[in-house]
C-alpha atoms as a PDB file:
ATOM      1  CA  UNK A   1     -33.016  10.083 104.034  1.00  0.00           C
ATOM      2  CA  UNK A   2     -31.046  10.586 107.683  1.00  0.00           C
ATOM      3  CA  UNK A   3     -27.444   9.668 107.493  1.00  0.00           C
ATOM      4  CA  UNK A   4     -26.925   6.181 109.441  1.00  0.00           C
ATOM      5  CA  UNK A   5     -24.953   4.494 107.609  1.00  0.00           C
ATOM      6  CA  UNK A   6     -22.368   4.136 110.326  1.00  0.00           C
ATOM      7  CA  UNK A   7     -24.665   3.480 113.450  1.00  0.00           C
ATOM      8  CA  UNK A   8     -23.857  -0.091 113.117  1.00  0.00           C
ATOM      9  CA  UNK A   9     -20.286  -2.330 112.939  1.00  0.00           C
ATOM     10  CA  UNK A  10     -18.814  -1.525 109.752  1.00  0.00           C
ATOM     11  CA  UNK A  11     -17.189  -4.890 107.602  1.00  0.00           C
ATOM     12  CA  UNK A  12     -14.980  -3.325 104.476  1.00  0.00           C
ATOM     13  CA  UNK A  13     -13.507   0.399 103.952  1.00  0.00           C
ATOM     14  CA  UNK A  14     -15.605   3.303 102.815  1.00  0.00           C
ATOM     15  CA  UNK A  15     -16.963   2.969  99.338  1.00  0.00           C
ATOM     16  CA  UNK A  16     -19.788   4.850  97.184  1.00  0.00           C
ATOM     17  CA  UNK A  17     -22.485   2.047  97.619  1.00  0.00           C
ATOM     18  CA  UNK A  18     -26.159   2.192  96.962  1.00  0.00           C
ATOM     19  CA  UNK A  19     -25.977   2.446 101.147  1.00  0.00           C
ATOM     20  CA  UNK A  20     -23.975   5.774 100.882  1.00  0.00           C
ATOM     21  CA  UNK A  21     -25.803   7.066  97.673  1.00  0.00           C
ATOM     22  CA  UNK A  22     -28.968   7.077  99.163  1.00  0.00           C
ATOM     23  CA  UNK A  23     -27.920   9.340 102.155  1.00  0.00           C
ATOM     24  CA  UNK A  24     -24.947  11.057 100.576  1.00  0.00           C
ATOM     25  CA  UNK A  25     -26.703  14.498 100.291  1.00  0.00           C
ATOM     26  CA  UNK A  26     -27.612  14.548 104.284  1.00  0.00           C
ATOM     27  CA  UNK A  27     -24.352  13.051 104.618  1.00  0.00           C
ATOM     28  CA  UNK A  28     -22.331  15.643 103.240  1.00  0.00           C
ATOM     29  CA  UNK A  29     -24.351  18.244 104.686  1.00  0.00           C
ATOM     30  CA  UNK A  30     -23.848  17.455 107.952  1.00  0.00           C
ATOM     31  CA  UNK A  31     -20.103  16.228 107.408  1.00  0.00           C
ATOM     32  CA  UNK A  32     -18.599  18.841 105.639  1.00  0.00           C
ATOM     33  CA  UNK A  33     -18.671  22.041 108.034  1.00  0.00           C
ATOM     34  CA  UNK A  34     -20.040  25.359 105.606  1.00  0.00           C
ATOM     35  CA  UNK A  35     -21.351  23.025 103.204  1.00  0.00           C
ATOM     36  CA  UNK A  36     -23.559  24.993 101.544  1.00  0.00           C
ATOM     37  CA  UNK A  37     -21.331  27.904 101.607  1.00  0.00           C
ATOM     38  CA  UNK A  38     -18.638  26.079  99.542  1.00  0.00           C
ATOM     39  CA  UNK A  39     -21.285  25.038  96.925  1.00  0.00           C
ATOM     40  CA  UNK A  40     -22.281  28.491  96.385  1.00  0.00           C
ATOM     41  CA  UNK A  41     -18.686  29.840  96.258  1.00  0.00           C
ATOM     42  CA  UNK A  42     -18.009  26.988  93.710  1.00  0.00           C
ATOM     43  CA  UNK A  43     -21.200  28.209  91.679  1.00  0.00           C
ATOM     44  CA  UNK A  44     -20.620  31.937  91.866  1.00  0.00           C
ATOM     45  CA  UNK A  45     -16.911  31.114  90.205  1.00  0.00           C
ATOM     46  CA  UNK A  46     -18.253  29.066  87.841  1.00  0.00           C
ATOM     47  CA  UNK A  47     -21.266  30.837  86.592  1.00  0.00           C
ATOM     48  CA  UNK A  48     -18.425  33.775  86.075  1.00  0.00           C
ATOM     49  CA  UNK A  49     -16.806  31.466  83.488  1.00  0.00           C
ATOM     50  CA  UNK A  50     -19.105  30.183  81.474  1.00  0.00           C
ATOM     51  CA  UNK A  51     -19.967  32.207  78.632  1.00  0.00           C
ATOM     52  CA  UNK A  52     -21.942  31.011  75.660  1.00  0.00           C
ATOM     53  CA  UNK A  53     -20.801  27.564  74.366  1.00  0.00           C
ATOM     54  CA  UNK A  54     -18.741  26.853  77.726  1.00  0.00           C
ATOM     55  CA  UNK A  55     -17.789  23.240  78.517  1.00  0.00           C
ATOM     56  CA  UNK A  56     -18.297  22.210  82.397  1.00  0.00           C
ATOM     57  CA  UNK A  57     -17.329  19.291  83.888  1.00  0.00           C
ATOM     58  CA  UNK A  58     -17.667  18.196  87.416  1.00  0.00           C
ATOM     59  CA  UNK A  59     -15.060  14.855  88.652  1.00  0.00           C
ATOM     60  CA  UNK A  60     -16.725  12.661  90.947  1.00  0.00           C
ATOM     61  CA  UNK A  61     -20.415  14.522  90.625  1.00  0.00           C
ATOM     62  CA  UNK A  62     -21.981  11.999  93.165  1.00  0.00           C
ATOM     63  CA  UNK A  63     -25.612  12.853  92.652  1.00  0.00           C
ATOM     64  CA  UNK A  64     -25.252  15.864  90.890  1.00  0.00           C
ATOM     65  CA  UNK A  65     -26.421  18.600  93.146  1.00  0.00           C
ATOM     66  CA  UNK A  66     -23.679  20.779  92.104  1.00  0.00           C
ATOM     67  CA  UNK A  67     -24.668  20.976  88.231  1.00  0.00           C
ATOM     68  CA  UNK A  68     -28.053  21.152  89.753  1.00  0.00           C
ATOM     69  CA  UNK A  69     -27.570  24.292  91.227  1.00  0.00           C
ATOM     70  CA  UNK A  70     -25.064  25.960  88.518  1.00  0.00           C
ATOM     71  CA  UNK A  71     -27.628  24.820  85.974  1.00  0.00           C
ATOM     72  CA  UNK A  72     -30.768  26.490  87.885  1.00  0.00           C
ATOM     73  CA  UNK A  73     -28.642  30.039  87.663  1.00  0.00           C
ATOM     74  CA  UNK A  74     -27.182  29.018  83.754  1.00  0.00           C
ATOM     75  CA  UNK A  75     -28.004  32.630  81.158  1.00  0.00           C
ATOM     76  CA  UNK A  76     -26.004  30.853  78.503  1.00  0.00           C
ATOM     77  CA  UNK A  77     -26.172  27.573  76.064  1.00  0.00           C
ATOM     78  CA  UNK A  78     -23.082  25.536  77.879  1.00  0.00           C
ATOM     79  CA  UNK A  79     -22.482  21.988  78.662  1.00  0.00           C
ATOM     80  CA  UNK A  80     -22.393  20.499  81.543  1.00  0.00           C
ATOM     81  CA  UNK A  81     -21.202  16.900  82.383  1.00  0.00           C
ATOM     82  CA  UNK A  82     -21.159  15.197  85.591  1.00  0.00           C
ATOM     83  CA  UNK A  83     -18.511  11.760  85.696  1.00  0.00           C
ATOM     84  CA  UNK A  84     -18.262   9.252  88.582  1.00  0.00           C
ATOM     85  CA  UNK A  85     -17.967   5.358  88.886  1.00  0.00           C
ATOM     86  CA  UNK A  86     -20.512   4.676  91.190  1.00  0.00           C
ATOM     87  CA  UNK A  87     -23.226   3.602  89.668  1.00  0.00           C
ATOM     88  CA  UNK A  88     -25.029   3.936  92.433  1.00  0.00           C
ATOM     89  CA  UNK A  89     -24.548   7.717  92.286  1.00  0.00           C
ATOM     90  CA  UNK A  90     -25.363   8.564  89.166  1.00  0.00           C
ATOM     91  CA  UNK A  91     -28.367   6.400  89.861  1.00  0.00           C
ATOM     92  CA  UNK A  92     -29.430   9.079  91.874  1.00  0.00           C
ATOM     93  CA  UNK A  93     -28.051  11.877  89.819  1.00  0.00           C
ATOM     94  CA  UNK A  94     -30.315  10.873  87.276  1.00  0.00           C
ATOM     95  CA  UNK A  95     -33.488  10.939  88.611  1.00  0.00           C
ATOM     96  CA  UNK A  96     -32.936  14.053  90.394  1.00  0.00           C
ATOM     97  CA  UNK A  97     -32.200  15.615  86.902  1.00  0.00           C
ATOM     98  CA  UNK A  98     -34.797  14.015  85.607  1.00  0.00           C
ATOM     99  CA  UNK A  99     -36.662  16.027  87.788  1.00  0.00           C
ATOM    100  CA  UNK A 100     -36.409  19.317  87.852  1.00  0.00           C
ATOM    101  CA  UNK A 101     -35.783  18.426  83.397  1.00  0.00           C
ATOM    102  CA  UNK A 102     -32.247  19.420  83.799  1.00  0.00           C
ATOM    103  CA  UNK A 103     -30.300  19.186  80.488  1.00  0.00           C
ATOM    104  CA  UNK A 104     -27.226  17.359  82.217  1.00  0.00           C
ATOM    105  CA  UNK A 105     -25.213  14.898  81.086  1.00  0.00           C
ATOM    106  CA  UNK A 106     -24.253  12.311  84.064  1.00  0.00           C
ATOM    107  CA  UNK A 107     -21.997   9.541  82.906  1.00  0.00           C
ATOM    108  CA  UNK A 108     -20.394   6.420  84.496  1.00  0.00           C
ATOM    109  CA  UNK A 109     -16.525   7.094  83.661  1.00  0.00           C
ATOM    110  CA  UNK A 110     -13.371   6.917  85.045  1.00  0.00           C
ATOM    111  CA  UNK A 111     -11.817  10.477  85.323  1.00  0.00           C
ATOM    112  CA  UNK A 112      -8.219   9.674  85.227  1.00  0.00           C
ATOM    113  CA  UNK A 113      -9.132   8.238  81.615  1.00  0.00           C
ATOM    114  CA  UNK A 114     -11.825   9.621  80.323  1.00  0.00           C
ATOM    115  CA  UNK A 115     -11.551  11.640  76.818  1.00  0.00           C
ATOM    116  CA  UNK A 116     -12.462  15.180  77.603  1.00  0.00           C
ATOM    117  CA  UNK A 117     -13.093  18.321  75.596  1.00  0.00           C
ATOM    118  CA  UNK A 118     -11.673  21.673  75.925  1.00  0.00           C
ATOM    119  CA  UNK A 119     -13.223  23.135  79.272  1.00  0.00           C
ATOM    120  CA  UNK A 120     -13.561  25.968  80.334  1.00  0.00           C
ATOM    121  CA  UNK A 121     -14.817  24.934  83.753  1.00  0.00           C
ATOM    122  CA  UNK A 122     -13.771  21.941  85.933  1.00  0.00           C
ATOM    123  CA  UNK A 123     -14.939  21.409  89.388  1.00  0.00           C
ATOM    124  CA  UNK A 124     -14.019  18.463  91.915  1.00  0.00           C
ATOM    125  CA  UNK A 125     -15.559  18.540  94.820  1.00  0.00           C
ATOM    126  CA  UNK A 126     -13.941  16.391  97.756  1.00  0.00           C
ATOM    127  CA  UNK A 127     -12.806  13.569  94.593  1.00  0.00           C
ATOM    128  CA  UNK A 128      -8.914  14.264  94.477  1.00  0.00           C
ATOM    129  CA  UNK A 129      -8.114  12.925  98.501  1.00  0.00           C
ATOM    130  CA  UNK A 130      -9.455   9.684  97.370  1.00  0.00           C
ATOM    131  CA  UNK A 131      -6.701   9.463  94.147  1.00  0.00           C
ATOM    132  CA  UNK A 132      -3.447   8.396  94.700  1.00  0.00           C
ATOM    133  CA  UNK A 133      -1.121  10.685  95.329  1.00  0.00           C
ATOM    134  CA  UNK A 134       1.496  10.273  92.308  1.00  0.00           C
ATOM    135  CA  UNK A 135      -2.167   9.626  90.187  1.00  0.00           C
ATOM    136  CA  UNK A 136      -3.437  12.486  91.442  1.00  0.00           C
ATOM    137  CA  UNK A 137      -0.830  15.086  90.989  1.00  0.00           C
ATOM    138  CA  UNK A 138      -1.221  13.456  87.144  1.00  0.00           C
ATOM    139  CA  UNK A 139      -4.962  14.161  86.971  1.00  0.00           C
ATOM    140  CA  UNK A 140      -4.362  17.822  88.011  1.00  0.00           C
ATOM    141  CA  UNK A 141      -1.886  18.437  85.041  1.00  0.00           C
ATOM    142  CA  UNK A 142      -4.211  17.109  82.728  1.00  0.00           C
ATOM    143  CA  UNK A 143      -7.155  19.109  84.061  1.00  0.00           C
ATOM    144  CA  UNK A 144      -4.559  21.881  83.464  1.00  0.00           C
ATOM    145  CA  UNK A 145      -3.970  21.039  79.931  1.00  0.00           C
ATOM    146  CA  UNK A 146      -7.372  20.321  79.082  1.00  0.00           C
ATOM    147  CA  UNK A 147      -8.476  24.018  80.518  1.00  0.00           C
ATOM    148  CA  UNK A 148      -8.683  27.080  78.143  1.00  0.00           C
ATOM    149  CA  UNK A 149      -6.456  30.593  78.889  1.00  0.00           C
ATOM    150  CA  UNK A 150      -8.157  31.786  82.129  1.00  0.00           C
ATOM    151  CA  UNK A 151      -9.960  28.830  82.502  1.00  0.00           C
ATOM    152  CA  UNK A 152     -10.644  27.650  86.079  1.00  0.00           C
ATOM    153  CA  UNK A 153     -10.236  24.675  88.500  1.00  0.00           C
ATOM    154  CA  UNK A 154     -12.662  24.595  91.571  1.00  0.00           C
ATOM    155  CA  UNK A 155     -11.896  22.136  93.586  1.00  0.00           C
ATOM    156  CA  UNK A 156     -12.507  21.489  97.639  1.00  0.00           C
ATOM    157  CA  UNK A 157     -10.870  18.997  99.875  1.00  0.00           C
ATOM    158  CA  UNK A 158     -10.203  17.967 103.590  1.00  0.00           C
ATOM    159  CA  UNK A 159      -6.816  19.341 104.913  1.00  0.00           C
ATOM    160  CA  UNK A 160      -4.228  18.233 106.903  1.00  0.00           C
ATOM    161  CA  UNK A 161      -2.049  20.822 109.336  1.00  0.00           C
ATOM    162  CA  UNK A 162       2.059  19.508 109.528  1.00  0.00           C
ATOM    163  CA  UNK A 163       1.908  20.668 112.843  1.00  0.00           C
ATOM    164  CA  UNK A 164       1.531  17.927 114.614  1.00  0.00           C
ATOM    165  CA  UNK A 165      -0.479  19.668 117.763  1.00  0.00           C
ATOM    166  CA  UNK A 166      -2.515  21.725 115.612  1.00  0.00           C
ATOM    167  CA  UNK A 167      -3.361  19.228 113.135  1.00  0.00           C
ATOM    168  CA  UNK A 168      -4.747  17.061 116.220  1.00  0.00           C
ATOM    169  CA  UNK A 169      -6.836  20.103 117.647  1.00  0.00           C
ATOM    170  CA  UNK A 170      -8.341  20.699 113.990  1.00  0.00           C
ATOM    171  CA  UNK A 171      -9.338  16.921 113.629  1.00  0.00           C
ATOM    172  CA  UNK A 172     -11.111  17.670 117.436  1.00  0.00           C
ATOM    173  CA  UNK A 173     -12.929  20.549 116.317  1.00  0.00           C
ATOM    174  CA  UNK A 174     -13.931  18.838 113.440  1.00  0.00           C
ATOM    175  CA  UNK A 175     -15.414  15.783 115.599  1.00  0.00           C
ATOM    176  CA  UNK A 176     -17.458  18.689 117.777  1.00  0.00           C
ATOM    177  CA  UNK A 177     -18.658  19.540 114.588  1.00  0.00           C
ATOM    178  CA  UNK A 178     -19.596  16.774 113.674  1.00  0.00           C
ATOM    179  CA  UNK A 179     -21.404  15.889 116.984  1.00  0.00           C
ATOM    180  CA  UNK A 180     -23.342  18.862 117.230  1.00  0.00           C
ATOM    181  CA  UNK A 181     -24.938  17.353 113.821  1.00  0.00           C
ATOM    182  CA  UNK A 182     -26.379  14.778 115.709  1.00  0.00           C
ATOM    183  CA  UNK A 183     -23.310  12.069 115.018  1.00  0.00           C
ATOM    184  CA  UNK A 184     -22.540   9.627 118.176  1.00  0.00           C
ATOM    185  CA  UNK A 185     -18.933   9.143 118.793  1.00  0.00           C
ATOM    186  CA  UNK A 186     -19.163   5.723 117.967  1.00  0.00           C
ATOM    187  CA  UNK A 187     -20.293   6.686 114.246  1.00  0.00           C
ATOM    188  CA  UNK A 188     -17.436   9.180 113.857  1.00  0.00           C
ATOM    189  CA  UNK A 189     -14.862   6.462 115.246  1.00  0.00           C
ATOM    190  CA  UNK A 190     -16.971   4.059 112.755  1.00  0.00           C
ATOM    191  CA  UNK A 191     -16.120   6.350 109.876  1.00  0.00           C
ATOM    192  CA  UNK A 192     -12.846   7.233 110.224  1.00  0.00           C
ATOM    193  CA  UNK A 193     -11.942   3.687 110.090  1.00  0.00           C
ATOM    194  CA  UNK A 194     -13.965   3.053 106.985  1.00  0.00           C
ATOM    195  CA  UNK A 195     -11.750   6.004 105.643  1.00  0.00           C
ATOM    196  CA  UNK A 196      -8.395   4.954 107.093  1.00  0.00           C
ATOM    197  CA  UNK A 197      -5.817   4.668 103.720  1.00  0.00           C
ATOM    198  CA  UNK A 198      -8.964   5.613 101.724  1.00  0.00           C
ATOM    199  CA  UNK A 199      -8.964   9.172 101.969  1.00  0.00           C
ATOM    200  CA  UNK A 200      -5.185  10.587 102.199  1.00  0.00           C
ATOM    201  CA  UNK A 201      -5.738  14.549 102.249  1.00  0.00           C
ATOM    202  CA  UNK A 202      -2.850  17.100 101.229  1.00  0.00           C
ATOM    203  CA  UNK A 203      -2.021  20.108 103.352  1.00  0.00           C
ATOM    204  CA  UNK A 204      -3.095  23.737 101.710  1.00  0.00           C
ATOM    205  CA  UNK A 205       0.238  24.252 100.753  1.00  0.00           C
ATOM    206  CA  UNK A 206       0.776  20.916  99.330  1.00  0.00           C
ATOM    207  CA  UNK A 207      -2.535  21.307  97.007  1.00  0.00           C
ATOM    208  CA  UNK A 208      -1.838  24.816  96.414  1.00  0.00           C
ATOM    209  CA  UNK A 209       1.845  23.542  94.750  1.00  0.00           C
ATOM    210  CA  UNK A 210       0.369  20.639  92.823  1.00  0.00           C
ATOM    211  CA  UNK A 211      -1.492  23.104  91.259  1.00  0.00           C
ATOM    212  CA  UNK A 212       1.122  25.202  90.379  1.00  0.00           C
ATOM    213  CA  UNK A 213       3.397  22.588  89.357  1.00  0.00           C
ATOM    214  CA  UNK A 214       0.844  21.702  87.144  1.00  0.00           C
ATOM    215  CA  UNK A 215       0.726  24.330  84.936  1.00  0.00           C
ATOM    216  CA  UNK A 216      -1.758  26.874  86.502  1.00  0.00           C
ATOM    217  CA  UNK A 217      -0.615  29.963  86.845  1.00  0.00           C
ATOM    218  CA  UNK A 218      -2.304  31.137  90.534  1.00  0.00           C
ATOM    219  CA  UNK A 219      -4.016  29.617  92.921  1.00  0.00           C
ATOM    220  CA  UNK A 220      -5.357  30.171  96.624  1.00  0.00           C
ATOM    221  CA  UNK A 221      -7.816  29.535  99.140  1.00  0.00           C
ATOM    222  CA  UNK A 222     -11.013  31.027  98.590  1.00  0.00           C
ATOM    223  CA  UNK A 223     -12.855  29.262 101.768  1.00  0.00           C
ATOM    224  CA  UNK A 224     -11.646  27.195 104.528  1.00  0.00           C
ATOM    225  CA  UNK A 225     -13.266  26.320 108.084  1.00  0.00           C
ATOM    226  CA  UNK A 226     -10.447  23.852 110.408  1.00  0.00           C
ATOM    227  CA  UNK A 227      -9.216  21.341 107.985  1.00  0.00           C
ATOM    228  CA  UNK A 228     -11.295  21.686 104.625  1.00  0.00           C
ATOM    229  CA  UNK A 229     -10.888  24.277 102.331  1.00  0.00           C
ATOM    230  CA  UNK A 230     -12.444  25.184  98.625  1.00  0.00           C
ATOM    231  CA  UNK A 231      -9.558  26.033  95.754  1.00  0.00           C
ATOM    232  CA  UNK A 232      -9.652  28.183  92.523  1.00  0.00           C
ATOM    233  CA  UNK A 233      -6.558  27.242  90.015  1.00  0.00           C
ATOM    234  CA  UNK A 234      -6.543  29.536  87.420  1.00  0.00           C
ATOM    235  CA  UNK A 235      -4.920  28.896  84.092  1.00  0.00           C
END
């Protein structure tokens, strides 16, 4: 289904509703600029990780096209477990795994409490700008703790510049973007709204310290197009 959830006056901020869930894979491909090209980078790095055995888990899996994908290229017996708290996603995570009779586990679960196992792969995907920022910076040292030697975090978010100038030309090259995907302006002024105190992104720098604060020993930029970029943390 077409993307229109914001053609029309919004009334509370952006949550992951039924509304959202049933558009959220057009959605994100037409709001998140090299889409596709993330996902793949994301999959390459895990595939290279997971050996027979291997734990995966993906925070905030939406509708699971991510574990999708990794588990269409899978050689080896590993696990892999999507959590989010929208119902509404998993909804639709499960029938598309259903499916295609993908052995994934999708469960409703809050990832800032959930009891993990050892990992060996951990992948969040445009989750940690909607956390907190003190909560946040606590998830990532857990995700940290929870990884084995050499183990990797994956993670992509939406960026913010400190320059003020530049930060506003990014944010206008994004909007172009987004335009030339067929969005009106009113639906990208609509949006933003919905997001405003929702979604509080991190500079590269900033997520590229929180990492190593939190116990991983390097990480960098692996993709990045204006202001979002994909992550590996390695332990």
């Amino acid at each position: 289904m077409n993307d229109k959830v914001f053609t029309k006056p919004i009334k509370k901020q952006f949550e992951f509703d039924e509304e959202v869930a049933a558009v959220f894979d057009d959605m994100l491909a037409r709001s998140v600029p090299f889409y596709k090209e993330s996902q793949k980078m994301t999959e390459f790095f895990a595939l290279k990780h997971l050996g027979e055995g291997a734990v995966l888990y993906d925070l905030g899996c939406s509708t699971a096209t991510m574990l999708l994908n990794i588990h269409r290229k899978l050689q080896v017996n590993a696990a892999l477990i999507g959590l989010d708290n929208s119902e509404a996603m998993l909804a639709q995570a499960r029938k598309k795994c259903e499916a295609y009779g993908a052995n994934i586990e999708v469960l409703n679960a809050d990832i800032l409490n959930y009891n993990y196992k050892e990992a060996d792969v951990m992948i969040s995907n445009y989750t940690l700008q909607f956390i907190r920022p003190l909560v946040r910076e606590e998830l990532v040292q857990k995700i940290a703790s929870l990884l084995k030697k050499e183990g990797v975090f994956l993670f992509s978010e939406k960026v913010i510049s400190h320059h003020s100038k530049l930060n506003k030309d990014l944010i206008e090259c994004y909007y172009d973007f987004k335009k030339e995907q067929g969005y009106s302006e009113y639906e990208i002024m609509q949006k933003r709204e919905a997001l405003e105190n929702v979604l509080v992104p991190y500079s590269e720098d900033e997520n590229i310290k929180m990492a190593l604060k939190a116990g991983f020993s390097h990480c960098e930029v692996v993709l990045r197009w204006a202001n979002f970029a994909t992550f590996i943390a390695i332990k």
